[in-house]
N, C-alpha and C. Protein backbone atom coordinates (compact mmCIF):
# COMPACT_ATOMS: atom_id res chain seq x y z
N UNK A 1 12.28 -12.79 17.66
CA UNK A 1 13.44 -12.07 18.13
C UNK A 1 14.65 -12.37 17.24
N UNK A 2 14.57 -13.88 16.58
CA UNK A 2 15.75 -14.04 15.93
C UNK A 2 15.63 -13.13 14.38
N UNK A 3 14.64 -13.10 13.99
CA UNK A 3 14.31 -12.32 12.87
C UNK A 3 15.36 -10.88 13.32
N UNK A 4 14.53 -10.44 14.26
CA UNK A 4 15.27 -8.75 14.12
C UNK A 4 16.57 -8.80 14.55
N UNK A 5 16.84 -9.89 15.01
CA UNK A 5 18.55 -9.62 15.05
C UNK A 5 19.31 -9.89 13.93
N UNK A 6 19.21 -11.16 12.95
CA UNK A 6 19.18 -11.27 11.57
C UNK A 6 18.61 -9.87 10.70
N UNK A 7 17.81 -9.39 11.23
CA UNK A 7 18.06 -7.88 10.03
C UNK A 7 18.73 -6.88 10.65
N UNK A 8 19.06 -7.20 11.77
CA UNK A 8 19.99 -5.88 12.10
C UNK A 8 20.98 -6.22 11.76
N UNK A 9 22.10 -7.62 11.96
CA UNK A 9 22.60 -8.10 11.24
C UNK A 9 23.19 -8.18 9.83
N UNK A 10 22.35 -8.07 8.90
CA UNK A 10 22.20 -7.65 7.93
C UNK A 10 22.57 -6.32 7.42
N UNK A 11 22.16 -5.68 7.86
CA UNK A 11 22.30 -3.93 8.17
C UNK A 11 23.50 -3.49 8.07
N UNK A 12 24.14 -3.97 9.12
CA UNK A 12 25.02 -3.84 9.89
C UNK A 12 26.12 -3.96 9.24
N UNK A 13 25.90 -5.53 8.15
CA UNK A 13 26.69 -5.81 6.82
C UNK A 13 26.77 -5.48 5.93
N UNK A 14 26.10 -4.51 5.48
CA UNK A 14 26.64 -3.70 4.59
C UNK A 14 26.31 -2.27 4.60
N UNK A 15 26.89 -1.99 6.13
CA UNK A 15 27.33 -0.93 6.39
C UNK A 15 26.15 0.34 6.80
N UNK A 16 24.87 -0.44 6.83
CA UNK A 16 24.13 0.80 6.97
C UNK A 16 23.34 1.04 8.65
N UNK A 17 22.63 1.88 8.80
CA UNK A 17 22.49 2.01 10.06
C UNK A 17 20.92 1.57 10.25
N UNK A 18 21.29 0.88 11.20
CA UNK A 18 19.44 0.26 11.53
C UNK A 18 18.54 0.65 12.29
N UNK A 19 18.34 2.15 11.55
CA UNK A 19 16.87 3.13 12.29
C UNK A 19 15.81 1.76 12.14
N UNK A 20 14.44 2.01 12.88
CA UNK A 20 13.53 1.20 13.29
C UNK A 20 12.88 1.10 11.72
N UNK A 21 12.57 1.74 10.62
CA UNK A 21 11.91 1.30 9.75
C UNK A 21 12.76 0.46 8.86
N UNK A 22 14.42 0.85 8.48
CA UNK A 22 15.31 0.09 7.74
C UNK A 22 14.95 -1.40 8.52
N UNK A 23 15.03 -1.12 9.71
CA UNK A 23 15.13 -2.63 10.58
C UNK A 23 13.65 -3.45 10.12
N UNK A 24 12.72 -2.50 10.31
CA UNK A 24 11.12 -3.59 9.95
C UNK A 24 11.59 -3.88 8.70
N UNK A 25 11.53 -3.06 7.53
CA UNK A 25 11.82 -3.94 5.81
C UNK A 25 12.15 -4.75 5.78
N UNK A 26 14.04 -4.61 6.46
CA UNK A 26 14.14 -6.28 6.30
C UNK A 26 14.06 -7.28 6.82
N UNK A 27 13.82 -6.76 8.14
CA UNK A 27 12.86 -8.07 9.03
C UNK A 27 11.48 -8.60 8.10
N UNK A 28 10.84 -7.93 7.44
CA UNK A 28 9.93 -7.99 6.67
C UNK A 28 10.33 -9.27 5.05
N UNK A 29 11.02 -8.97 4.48
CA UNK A 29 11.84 -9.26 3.15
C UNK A 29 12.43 -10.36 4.04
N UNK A 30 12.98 -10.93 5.31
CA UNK A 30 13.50 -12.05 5.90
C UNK A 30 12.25 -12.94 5.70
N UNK A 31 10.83 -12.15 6.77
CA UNK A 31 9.91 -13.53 7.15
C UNK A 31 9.14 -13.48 5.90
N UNK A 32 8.94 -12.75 4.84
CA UNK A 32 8.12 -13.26 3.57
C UNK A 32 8.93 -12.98 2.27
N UNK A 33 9.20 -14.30 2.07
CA UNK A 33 9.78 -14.23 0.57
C UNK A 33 9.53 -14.53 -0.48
N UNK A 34 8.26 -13.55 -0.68
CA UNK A 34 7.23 -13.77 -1.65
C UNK A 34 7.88 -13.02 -2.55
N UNK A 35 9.21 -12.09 -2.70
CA UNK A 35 9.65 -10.67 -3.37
C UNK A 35 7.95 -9.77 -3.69
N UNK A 36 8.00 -8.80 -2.22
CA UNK A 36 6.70 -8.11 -2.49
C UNK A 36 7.43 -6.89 -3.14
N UNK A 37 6.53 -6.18 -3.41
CA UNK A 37 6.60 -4.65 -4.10
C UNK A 37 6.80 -3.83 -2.75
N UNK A 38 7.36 -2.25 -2.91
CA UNK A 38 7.14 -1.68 -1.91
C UNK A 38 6.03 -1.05 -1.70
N UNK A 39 4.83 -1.26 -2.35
CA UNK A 39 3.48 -1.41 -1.76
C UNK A 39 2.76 -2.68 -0.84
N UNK A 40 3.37 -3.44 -1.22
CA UNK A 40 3.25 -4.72 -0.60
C UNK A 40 3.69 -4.58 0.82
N UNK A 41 4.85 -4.06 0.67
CA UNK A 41 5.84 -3.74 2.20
C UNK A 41 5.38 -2.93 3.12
N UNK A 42 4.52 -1.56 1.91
CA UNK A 42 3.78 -0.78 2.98
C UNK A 42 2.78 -0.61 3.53
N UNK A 43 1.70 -1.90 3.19
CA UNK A 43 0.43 -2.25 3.75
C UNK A 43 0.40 -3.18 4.66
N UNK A 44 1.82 -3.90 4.66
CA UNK A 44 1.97 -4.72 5.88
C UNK A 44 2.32 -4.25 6.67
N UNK A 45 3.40 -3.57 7.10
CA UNK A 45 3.61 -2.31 7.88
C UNK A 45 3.10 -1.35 8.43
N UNK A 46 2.55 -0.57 7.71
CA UNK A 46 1.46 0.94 8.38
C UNK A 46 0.78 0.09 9.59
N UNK A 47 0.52 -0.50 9.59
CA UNK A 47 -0.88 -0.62 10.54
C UNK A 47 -0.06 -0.72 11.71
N UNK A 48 1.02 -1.47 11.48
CA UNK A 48 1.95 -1.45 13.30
C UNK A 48 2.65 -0.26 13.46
N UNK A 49 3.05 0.73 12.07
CA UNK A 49 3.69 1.53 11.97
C UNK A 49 2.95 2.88 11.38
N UNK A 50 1.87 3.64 12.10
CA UNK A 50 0.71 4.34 11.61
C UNK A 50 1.87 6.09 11.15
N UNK A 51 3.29 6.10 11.68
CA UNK A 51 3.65 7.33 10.65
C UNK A 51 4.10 6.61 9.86
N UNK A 52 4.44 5.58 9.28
CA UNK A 52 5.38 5.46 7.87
C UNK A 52 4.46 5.66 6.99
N UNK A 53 5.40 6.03 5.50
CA UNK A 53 4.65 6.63 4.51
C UNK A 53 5.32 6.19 3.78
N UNK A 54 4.70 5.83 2.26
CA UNK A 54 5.10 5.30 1.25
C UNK A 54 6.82 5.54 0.73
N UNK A 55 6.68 6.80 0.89
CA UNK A 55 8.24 7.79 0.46
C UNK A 55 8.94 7.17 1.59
N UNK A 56 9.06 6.80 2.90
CA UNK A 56 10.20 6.08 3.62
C UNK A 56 10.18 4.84 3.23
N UNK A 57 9.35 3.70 2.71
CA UNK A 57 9.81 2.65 2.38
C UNK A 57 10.35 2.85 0.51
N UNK A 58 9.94 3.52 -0.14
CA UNK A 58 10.70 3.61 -1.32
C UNK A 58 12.06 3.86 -0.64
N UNK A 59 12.67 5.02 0.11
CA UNK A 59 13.95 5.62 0.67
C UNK A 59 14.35 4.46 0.77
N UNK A 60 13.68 3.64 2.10
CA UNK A 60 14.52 2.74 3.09
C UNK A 60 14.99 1.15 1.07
N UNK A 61 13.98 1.26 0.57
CA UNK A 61 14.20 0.17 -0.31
C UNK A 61 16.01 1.03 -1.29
N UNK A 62 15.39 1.53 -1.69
CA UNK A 62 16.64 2.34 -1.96
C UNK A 62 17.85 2.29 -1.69
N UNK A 63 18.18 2.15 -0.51
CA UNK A 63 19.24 2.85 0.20
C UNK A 63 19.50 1.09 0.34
N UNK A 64 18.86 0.27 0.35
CA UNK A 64 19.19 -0.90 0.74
C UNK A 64 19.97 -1.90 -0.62
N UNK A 65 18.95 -1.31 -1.64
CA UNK A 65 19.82 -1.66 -2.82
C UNK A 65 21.34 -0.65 -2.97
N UNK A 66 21.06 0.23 -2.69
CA UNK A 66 22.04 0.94 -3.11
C UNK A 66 23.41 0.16 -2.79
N UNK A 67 23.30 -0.45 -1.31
CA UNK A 67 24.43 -1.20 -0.94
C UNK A 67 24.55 -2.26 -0.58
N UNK A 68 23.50 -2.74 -1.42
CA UNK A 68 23.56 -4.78 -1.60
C UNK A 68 23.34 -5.44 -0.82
N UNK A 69 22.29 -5.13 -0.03
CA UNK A 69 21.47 -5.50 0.84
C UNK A 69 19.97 -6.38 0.66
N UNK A 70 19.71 -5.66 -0.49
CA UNK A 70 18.34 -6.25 -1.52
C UNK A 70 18.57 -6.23 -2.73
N UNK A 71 18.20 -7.08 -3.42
CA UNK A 71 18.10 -7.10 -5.47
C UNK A 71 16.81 -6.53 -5.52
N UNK A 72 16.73 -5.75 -6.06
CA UNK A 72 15.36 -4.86 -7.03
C UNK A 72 15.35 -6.48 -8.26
N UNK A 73 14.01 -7.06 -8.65
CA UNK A 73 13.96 -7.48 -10.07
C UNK A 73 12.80 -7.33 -10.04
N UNK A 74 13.42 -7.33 -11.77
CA UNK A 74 11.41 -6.51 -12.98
C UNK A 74 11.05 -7.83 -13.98
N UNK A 75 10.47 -8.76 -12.82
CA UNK A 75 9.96 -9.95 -13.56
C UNK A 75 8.34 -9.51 -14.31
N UNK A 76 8.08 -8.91 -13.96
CA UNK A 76 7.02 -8.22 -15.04
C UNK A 76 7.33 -7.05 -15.29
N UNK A 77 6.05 -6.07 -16.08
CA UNK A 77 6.74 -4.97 -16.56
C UNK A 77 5.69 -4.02 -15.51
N UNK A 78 4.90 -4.19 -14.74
CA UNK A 78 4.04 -3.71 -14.12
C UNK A 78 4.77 -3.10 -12.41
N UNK A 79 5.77 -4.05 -12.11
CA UNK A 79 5.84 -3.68 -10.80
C UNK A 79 7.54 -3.96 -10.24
N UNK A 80 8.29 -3.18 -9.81
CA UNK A 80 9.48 -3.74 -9.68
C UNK A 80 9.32 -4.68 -8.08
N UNK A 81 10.01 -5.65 -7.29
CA UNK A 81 9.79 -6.37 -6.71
C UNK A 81 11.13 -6.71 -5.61
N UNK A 82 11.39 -6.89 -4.46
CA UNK A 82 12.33 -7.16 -3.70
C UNK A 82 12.73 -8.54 -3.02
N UNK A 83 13.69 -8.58 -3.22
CA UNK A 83 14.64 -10.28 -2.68
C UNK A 83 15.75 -9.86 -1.82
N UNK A 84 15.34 -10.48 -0.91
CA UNK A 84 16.82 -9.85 0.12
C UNK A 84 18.00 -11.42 -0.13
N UNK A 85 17.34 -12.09 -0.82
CA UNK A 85 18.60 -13.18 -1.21
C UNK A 85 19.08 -12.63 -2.44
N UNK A 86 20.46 -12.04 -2.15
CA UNK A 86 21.20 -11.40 -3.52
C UNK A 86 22.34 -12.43 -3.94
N UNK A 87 22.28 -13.55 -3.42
CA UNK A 87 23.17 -14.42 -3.77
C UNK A 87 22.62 -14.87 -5.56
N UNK A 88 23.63 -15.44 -6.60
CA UNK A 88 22.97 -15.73 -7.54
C UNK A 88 21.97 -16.55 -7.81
N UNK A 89 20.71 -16.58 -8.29
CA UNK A 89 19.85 -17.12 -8.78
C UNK A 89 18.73 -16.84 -9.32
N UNK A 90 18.04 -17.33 -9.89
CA UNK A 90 17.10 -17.23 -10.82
C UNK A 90 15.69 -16.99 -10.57
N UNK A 91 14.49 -16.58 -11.03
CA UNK A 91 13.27 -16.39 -11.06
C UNK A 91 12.49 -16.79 -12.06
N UNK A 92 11.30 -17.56 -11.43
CA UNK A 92 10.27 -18.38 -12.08
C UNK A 92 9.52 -17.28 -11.71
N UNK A 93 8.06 -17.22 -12.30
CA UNK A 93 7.44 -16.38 -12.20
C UNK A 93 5.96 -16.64 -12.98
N UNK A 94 4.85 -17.27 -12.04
CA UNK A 94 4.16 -18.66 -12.47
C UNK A 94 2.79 -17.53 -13.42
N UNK A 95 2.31 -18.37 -14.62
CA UNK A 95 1.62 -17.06 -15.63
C UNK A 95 -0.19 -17.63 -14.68
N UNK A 96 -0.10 -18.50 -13.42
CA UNK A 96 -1.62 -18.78 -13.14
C UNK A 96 -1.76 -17.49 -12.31
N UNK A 97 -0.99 -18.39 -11.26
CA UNK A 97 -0.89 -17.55 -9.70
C UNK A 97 -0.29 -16.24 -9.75
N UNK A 98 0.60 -15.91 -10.41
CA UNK A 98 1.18 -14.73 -10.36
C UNK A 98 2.64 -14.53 -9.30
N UNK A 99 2.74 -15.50 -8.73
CA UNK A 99 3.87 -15.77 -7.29
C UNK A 99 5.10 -15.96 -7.97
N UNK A 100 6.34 -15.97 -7.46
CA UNK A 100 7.83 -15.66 -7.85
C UNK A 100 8.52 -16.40 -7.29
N UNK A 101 9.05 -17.57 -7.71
CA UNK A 101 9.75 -18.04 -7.00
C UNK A 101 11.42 -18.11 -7.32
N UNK A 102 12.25 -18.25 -6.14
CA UNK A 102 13.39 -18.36 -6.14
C UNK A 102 14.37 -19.66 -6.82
N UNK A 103 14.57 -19.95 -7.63
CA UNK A 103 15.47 -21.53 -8.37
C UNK A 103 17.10 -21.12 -8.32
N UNK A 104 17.24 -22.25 -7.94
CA UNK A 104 18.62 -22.14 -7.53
C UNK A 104 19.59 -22.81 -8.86
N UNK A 105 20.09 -22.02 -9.20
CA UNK A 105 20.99 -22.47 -10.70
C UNK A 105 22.74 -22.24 -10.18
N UNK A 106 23.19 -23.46 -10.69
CA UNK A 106 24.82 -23.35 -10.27
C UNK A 106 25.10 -22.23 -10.89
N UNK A 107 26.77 -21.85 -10.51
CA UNK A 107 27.35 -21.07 -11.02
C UNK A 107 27.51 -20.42 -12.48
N UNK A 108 27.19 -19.54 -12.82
CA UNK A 108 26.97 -19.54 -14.31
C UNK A 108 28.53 -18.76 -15.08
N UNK A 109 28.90 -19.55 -16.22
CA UNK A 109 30.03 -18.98 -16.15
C UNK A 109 30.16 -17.45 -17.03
N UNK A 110 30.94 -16.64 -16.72
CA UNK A 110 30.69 -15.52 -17.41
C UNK A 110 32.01 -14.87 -18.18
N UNK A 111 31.02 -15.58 -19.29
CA UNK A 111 32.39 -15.22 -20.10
C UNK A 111 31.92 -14.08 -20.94
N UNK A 112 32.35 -12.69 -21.22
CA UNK A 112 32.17 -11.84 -22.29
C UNK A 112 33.43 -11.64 -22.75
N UNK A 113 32.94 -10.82 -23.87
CA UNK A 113 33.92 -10.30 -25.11
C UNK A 113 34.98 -9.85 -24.16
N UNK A 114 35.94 -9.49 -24.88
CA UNK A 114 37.24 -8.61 -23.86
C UNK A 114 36.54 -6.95 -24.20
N UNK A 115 37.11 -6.58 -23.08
CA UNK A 115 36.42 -5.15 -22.11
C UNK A 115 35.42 -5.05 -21.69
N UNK A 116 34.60 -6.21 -21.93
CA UNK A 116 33.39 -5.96 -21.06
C UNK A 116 33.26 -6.27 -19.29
N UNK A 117 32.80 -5.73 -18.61
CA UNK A 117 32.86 -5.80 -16.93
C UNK A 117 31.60 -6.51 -16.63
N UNK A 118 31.23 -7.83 -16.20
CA UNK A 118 29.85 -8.02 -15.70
C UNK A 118 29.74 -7.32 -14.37
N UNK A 119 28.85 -6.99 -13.92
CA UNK A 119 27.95 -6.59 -12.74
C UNK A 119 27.18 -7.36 -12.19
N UNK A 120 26.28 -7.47 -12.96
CA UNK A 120 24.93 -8.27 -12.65
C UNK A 120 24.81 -9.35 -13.33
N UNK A 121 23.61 -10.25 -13.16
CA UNK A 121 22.82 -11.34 -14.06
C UNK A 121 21.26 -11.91 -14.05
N UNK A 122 20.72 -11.34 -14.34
CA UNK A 122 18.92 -11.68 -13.91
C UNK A 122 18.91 -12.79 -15.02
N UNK A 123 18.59 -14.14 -14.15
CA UNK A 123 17.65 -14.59 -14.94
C UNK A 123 16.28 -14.96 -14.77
N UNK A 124 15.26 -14.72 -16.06
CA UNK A 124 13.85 -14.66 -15.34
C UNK A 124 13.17 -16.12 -16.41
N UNK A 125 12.82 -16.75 -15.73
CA UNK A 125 11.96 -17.76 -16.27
C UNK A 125 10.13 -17.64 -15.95
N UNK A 126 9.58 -18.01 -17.26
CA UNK A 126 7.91 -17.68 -17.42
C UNK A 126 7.31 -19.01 -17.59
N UNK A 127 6.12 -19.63 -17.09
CA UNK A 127 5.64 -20.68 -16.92
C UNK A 127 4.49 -20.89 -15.99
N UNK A 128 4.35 -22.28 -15.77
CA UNK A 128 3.03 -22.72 -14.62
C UNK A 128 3.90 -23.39 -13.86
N UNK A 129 3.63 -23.06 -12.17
CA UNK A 129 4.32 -23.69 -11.13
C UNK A 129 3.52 -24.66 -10.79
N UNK A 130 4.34 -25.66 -9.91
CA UNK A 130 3.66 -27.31 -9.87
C UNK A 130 2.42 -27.30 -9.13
N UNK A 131 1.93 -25.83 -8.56
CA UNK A 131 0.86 -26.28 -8.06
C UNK A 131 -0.72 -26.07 -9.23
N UNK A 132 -0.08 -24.98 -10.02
CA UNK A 132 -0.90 -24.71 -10.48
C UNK A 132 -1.32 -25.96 -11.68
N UNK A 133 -0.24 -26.42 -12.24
CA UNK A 133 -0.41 -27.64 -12.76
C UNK A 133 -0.76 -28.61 -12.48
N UNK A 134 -0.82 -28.89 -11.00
CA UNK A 134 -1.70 -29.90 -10.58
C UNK A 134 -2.95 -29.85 -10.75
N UNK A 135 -3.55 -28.64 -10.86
CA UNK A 135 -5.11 -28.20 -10.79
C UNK A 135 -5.92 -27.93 -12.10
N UNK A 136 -5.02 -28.77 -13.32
CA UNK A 136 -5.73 -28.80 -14.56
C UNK A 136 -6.55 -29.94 -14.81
């Protein structure tokens, strides 16, 4: 119960309206923060939710980035991927397992040339995570 009030919550914060499928995503993107794909999102889903269709969770993903609700990142080139933690930080992204994890890096300072505007900042790190390294 605390989940769906935390994504309505959410919702709510940045301004959008929490029809029942916006509300499952990110109740969804709350309890697994694996950053799945929105195929990922929609095979967990359908089965409790037998009308949703691929095209409402692309929409609902959409509409959620649109207003900073979720980060879209393209830690590979195969699949774009969702994080509902849009606060800054970084991505590991292990070359055994294939899993994504979240690293928390201080403040990074951002300095560009004059006229340039930052927006954004992805950073993506490539490697073996500690579990997989344990298992050599």
């Amino acid at each position: 119960m605390k989940t769906l009030q935390n994504a309505i919550e959410i919702l709510e914060r940045h301004e959008i309206r929490p029809s029942v499928q916006r509300t499952e995503v990110v109740k969804y993107l709350i309890e697994h923060r694996c950053h799945p794909t929105a195929d990922d999102i929609f095979m967990a889903l359908s089965p409790e939710m037998p009308t949703l269709s691929r095209t409402t969770i692309y929409n609902v993903l959409k509409t959620l980035e649109e207003n900073g609700a979720v980060r879209a990142i393209v830690i590979d080139e195969k699949n774009v991927r969702y994080d509902i933690c849009v606060d800054d930080h970084a991505h590991f992204k292990c070359s055994r397992c294939g899993r994504i994890f979240d690293i928390e890096m201080p403040r990074m300072e951002r300095q560009l040339p004059e006229g340039f505007e930052m927006e954004n900042v992805d950073v993506y790190y490539y490697g073996i995570c500690p579990e997989c390294a344990s298992k050599q």
